[in-house]
C-alpha atoms as a PDB file:
ATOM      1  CA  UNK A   1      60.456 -80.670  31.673  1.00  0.00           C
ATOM      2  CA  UNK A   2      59.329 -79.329  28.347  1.00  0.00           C
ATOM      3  CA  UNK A   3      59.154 -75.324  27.693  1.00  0.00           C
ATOM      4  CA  UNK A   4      56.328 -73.406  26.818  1.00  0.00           C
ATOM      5  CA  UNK A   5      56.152 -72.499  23.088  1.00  0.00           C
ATOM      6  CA  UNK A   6      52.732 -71.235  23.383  1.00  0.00           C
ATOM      7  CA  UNK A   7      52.847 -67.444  22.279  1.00  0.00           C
ATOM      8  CA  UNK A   8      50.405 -64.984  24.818  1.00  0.00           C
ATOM      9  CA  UNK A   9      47.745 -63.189  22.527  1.00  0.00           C
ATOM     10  CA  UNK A  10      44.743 -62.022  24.001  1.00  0.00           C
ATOM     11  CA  UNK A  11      42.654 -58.861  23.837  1.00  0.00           C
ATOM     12  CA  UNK A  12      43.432 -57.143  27.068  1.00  0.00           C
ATOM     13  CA  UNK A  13      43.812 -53.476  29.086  1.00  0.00           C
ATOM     14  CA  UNK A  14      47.561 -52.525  29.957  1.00  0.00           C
ATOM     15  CA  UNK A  15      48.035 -50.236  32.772  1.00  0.00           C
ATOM     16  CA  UNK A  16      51.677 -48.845  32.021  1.00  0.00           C
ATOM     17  CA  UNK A  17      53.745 -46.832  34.408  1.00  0.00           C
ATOM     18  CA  UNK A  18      53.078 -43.139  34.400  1.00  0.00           C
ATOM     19  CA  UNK A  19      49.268 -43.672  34.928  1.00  0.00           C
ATOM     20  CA  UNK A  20      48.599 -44.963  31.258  1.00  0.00           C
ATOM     21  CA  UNK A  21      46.595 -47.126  30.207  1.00  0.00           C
ATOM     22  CA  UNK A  22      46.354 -48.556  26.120  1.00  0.00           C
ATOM     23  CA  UNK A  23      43.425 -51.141  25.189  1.00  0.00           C
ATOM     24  CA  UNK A  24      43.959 -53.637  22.222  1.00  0.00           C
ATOM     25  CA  UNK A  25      45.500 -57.076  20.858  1.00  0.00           C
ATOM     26  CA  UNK A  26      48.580 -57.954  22.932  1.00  0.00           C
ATOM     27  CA  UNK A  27      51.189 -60.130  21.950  1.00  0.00           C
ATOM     28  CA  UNK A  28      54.795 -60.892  22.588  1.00  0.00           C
ATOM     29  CA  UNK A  29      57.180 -59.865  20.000  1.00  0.00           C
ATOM     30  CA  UNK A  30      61.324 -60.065  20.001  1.00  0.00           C
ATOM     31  CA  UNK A  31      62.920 -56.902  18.347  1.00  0.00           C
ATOM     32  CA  UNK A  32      66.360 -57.251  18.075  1.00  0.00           C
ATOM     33  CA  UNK A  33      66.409 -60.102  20.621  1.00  0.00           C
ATOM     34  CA  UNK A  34      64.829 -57.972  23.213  1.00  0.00           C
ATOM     35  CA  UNK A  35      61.883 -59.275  24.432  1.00  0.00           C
ATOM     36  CA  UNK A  36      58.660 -56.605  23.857  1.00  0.00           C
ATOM     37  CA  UNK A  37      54.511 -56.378  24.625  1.00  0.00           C
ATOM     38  CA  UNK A  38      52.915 -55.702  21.311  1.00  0.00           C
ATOM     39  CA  UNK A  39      49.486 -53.795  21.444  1.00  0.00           C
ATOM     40  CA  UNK A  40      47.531 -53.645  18.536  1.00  0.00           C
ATOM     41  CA  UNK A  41      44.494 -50.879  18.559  1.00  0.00           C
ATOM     42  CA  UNK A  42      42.017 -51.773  16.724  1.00  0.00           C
ATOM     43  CA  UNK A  43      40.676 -48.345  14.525  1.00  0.00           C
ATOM     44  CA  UNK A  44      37.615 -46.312  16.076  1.00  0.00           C
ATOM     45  CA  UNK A  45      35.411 -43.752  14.539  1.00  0.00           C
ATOM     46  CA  UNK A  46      37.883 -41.299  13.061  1.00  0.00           C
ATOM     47  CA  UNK A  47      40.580 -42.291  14.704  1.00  0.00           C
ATOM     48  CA  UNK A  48      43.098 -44.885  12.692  1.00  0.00           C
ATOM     49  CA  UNK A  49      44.531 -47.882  14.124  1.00  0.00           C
ATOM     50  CA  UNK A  50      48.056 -48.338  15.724  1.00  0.00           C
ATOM     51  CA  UNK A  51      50.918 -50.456  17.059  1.00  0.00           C
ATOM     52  CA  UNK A  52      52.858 -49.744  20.725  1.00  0.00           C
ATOM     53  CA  UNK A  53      55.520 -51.663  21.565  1.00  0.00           C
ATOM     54  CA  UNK A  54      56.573 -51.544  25.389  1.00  0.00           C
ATOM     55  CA  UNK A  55      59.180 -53.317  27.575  1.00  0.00           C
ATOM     56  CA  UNK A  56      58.642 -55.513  30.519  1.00  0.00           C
ATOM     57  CA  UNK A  57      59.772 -52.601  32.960  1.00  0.00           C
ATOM     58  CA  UNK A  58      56.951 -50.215  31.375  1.00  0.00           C
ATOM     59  CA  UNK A  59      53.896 -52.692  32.319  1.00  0.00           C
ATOM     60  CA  UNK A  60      52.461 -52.358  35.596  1.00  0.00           C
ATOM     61  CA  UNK A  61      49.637 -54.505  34.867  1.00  0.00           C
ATOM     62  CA  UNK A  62      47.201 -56.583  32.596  1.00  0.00           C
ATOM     63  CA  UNK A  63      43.459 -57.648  32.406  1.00  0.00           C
ATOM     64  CA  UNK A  64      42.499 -59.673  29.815  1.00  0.00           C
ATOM     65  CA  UNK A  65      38.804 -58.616  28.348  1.00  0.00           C
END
């Protein structure tokens, strides 16, 4: 049986415990050998674009758009 080596990027909504919810381009990232989601927001308007990083016990769910 052969692992996946396929990394996960999509653009996609994350709901995040604590009733948030972050919109951009999610990808998996290792810090430190910790596994993390990385969100990407794309810059809107006046507002400039930004990076989240968030651990697997902070997502509550995930829609791909």
């Amino acid at each position: 049986m052969s692992a996946n080596t396929e990394k996960f990027e999509s653009w996609a909504k994350v709901e995040l415990f604590g009733h948030s919810v972050i919109v951009g381009k999610v990808s998996e990232a290792v810090i430190g050998g910790c596994n993390f989601l990385r969100v990407d927001v794309p810059s809107q308007g006046e507002h400039q674009a930004f990076t989240k990083f968030y651990g697997n016990g902070a997502v509550y769910a995930m829609t791909p758009v």
